[in-house]
C-alpha atoms as a PDB file:
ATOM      1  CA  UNK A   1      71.783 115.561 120.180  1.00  0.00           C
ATOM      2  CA  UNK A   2      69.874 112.622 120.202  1.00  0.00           C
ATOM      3  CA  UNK A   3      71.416 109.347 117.751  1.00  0.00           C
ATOM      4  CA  UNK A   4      74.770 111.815 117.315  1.00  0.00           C
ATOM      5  CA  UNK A   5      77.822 110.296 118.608  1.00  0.00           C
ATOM      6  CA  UNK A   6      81.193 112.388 118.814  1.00  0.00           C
ATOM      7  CA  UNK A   7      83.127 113.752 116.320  1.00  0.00           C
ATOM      8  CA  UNK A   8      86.587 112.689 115.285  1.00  0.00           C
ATOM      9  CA  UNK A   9      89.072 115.335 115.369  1.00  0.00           C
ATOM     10  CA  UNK A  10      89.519 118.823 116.940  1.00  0.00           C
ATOM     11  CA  UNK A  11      86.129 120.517 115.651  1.00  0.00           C
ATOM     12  CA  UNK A  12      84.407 118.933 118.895  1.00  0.00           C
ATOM     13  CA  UNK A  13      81.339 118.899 116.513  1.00  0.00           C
ATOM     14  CA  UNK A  14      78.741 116.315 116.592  1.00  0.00           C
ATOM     15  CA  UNK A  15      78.260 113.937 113.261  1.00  0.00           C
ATOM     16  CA  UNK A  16      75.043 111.714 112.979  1.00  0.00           C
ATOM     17  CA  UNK A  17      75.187 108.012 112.864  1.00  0.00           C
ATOM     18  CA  UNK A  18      73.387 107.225 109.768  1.00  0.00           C
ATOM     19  CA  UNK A  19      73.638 104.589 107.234  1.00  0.00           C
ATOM     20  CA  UNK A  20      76.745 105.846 104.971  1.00  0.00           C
ATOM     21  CA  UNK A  21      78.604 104.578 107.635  1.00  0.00           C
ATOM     22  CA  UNK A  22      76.780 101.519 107.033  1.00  0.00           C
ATOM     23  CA  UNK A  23      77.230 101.348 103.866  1.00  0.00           C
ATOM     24  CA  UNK A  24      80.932 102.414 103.628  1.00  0.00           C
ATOM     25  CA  UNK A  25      81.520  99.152 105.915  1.00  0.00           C
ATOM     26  CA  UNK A  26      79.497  96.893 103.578  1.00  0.00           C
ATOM     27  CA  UNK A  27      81.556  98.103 101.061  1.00  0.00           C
ATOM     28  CA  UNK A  28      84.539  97.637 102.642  1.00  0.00           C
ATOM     29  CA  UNK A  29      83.994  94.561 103.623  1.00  0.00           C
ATOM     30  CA  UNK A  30      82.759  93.552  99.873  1.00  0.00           C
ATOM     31  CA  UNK A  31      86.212  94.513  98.556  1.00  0.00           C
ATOM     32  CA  UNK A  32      87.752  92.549 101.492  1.00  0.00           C
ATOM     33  CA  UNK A  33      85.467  89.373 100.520  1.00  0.00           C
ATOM     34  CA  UNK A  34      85.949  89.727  96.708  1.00  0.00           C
ATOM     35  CA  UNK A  35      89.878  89.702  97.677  1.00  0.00           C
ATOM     36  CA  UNK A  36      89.547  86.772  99.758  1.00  0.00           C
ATOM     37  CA  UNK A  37      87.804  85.089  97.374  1.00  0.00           C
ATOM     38  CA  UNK A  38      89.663  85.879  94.975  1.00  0.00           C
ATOM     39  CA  UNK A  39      93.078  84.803  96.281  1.00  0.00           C
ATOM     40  CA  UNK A  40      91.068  81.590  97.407  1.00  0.00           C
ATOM     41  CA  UNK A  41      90.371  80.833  93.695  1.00  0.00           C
ATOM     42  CA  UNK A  42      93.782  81.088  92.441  1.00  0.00           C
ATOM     43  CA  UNK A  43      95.870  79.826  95.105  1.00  0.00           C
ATOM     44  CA  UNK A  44      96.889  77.068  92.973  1.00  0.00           C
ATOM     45  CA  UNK A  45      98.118  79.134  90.128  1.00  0.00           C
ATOM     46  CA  UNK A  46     101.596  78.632  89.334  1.00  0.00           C
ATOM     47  CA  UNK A  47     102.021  82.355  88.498  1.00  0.00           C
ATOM     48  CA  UNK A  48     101.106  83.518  91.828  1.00  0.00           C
ATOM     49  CA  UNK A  49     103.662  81.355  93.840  1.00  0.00           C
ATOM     50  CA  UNK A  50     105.079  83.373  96.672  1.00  0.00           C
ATOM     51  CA  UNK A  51     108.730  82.185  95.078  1.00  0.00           C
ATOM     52  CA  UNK A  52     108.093  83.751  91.583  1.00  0.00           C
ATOM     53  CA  UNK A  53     107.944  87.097  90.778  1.00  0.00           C
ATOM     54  CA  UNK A  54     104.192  87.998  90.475  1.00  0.00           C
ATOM     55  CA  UNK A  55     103.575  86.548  94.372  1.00  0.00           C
ATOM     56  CA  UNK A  56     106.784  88.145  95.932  1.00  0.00           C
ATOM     57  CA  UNK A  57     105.200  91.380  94.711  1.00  0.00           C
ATOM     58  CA  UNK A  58     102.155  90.597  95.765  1.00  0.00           C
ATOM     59  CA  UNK A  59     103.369  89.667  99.200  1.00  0.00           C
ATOM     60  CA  UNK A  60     105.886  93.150  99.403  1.00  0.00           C
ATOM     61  CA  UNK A  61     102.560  94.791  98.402  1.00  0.00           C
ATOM     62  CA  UNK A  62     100.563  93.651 101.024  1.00  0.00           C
ATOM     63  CA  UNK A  63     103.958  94.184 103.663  1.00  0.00           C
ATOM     64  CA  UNK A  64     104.084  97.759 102.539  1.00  0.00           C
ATOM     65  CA  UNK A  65     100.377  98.161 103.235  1.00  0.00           C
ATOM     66  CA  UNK A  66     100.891  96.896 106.535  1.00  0.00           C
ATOM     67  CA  UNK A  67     103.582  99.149 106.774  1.00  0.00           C
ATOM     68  CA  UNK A  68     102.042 102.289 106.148  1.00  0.00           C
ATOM     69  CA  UNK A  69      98.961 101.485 108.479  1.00  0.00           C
ATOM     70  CA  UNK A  70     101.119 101.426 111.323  1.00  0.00           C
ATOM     71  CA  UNK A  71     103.208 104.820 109.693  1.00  0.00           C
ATOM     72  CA  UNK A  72     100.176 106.011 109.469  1.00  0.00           C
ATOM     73  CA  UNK A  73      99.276 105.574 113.414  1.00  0.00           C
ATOM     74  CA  UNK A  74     102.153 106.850 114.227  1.00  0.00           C
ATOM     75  CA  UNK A  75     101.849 110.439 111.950  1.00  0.00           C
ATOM     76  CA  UNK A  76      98.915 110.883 113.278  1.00  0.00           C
ATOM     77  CA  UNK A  77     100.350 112.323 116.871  1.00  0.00           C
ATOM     78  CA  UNK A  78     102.502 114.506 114.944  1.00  0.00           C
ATOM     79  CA  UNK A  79      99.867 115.555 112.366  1.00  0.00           C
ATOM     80  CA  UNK A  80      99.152 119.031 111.465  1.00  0.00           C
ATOM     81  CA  UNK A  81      95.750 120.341 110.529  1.00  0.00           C
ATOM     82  CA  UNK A  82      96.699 118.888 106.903  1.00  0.00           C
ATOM     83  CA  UNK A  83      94.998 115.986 107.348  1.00  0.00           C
ATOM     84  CA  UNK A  84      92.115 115.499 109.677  1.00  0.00           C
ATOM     85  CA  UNK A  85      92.242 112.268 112.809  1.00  0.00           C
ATOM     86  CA  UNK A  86      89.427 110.973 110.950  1.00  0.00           C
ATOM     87  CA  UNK A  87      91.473 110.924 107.632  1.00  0.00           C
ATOM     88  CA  UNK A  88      94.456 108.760 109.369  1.00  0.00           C
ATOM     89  CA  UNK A  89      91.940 106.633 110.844  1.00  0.00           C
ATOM     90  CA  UNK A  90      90.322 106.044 107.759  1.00  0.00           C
ATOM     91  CA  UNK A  91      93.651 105.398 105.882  1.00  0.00           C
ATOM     92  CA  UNK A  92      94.973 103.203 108.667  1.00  0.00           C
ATOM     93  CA  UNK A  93      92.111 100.969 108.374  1.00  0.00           C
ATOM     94  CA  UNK A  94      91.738 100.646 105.245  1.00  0.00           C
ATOM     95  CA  UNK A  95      95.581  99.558 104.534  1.00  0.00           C
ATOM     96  CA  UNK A  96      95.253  97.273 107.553  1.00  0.00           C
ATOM     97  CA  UNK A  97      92.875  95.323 106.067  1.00  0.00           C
ATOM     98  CA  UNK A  98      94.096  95.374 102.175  1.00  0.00           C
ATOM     99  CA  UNK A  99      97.482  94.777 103.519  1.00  0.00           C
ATOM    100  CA  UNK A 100      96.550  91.243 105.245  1.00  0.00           C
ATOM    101  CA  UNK A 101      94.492  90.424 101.934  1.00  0.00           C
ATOM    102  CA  UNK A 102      97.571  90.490  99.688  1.00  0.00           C
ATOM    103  CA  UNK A 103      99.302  88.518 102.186  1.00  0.00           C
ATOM    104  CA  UNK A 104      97.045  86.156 102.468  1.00  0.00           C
ATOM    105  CA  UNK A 105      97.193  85.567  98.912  1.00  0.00           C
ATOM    106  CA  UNK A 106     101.026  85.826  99.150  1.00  0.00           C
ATOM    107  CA  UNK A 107     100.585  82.856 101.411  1.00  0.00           C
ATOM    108  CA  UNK A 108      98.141  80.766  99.439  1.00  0.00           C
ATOM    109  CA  UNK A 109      95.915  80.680 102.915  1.00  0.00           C
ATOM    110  CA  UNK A 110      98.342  77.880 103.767  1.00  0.00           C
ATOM    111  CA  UNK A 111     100.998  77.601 106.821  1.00  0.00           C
ATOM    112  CA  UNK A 112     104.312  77.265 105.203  1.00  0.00           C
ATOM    113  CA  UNK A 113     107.190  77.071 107.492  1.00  0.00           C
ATOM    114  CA  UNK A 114     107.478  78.158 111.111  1.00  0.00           C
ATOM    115  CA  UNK A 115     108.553  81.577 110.573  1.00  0.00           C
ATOM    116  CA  UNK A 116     106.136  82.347 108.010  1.00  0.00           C
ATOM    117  CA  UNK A 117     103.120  80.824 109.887  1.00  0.00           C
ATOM    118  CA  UNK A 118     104.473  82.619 112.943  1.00  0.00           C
ATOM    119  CA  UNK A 119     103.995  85.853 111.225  1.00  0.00           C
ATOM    120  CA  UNK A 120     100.738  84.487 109.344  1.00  0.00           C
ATOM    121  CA  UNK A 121      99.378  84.186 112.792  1.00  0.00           C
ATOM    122  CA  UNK A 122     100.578  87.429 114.172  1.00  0.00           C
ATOM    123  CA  UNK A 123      99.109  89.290 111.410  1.00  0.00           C
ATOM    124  CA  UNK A 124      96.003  87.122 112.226  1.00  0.00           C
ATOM    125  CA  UNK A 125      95.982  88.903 115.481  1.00  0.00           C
ATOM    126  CA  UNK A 126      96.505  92.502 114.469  1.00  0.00           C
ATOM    127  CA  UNK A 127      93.668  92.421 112.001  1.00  0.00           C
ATOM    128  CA  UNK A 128      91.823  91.000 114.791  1.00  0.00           C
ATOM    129  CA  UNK A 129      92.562  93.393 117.547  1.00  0.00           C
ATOM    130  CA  UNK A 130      92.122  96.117 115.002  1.00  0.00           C
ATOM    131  CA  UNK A 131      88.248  94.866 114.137  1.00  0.00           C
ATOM    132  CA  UNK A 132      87.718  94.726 117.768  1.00  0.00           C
ATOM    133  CA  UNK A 133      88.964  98.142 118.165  1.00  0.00           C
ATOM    134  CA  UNK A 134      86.607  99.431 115.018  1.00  0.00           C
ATOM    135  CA  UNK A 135      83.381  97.802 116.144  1.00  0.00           C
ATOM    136  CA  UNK A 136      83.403  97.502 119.736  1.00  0.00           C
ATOM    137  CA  UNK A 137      85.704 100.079 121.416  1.00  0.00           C
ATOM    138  CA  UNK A 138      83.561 103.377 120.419  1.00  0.00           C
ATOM    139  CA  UNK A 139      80.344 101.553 121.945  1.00  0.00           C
ATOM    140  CA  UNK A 140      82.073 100.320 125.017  1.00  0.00           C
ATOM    141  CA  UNK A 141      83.137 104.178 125.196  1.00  0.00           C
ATOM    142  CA  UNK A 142      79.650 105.410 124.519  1.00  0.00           C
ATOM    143  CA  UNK A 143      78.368 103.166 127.628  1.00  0.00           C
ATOM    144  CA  UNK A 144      81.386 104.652 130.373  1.00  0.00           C
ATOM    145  CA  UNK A 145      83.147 101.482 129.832  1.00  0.00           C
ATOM    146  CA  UNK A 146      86.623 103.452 130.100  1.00  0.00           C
ATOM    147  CA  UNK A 147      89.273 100.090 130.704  1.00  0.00           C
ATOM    148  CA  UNK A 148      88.580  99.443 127.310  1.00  0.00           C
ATOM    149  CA  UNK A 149      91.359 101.709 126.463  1.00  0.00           C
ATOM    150  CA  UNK A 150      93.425  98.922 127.319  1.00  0.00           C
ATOM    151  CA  UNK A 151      93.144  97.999 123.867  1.00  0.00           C
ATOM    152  CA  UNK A 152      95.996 100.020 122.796  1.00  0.00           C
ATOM    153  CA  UNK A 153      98.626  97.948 124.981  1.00  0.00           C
ATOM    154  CA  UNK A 154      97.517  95.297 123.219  1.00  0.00           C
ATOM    155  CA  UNK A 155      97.322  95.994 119.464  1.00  0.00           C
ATOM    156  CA  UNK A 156     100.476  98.239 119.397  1.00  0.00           C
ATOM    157  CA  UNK A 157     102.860  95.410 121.049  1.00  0.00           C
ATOM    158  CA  UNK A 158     101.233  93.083 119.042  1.00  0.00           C
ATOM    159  CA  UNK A 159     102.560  94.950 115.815  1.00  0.00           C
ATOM    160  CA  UNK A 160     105.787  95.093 116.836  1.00  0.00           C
ATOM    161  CA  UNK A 161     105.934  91.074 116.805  1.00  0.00           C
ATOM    162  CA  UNK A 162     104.285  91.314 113.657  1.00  0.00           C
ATOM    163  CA  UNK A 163     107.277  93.594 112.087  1.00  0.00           C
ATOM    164  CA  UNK A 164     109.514  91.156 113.433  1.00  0.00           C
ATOM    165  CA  UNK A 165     108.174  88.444 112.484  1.00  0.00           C
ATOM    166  CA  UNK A 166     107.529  89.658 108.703  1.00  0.00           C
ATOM    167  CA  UNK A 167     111.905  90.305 109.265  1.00  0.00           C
ATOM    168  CA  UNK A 168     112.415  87.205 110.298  1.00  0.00           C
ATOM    169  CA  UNK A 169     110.715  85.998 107.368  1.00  0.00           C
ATOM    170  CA  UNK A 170     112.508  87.518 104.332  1.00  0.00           C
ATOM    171  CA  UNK A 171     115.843  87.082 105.584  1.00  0.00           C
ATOM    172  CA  UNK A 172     114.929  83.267 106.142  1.00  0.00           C
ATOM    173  CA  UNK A 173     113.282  83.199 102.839  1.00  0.00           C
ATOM    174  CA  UNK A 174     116.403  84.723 101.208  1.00  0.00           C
ATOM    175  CA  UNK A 175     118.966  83.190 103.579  1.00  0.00           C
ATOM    176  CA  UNK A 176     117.644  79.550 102.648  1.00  0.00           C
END
């Protein structure tokens, strides 16, 4: 099938590339970039410190985002026919790239201390990793490229520094 590329999930069935896809990205990336600019705007709003209430939340928001994107790779092993591969995918994006918005604004796009830019950073890189994976590891697929799998081993441990980093930092922001 000629400008088809392969299905996600078990129906093996073929799915056009057309420009929903497109525009669902655009979108996407819209929200991101209203968010962005957003929390770029106000970062000197006294209401929105990460120490008062209104930032904490908006920084536990943006953790339990995270959170849930990487639950959310995880369920998807396990999944039964529920919830379509394409549905987790979606889900896990989408939360993986809200999630770092609300931290960001958590943050005030600044580097605070060493533990929180340490996690800043690695959260940097698992947004980063995960882009990669969205936009370039299905063409690099497409063209027989199959070492790209390595992606995996490095997102996933990646993650795991992330989690403990975002530890690390509220029980040193509580601690001190």
């Amino acid at each position: 099938m000629d400008g088809a590329v392969p299905g996600i999930g078990n129906s093996g069935a073929q799915r056009p590339v057309g420009l929903r896809a497109i525009w669902v990205d655009c979108a996407v990336g819209a929200l991101v970039g209203a968010g962005l600019v957003w929390g770029w705007t106000t970062r000197g709003w006294a209401s929105l410190d990460p120490h008062n209430w209104p930032g904490y939340l908006i920084g536990i928001a943006g953790t339990l985002m995270m959170v849930a994107a990487a639950g959310l790779s995880w369920r998807k092993r396990r999944a039964q026919a529920r919830i379509s591969v394409a549905g987790w995918y979606n889900a896990h994006v989408l939360l993986g790239l809200f999630g770092p918005v609300l931290v960001l604004v958590h943050a005030r796009f600044a580097w605070g201390s060493i533990n929180s830019s340490f996690a800043l950073g690695a959260m940097g890189l698992v947004v980063a990793t995960g882009l990669i994976a969205r936009y370039l590891l299905g063409p690099a697929r497409r063209h027989g490229l199959r070492w790209v799998e390595a992606w995996h081993y490095g997102h996933a441990p990646l993650c795991m520094v992330l989690v403990l980093a975002v530890i690390v930092h509220v029980y040193m922001a509580h601690a001190y």
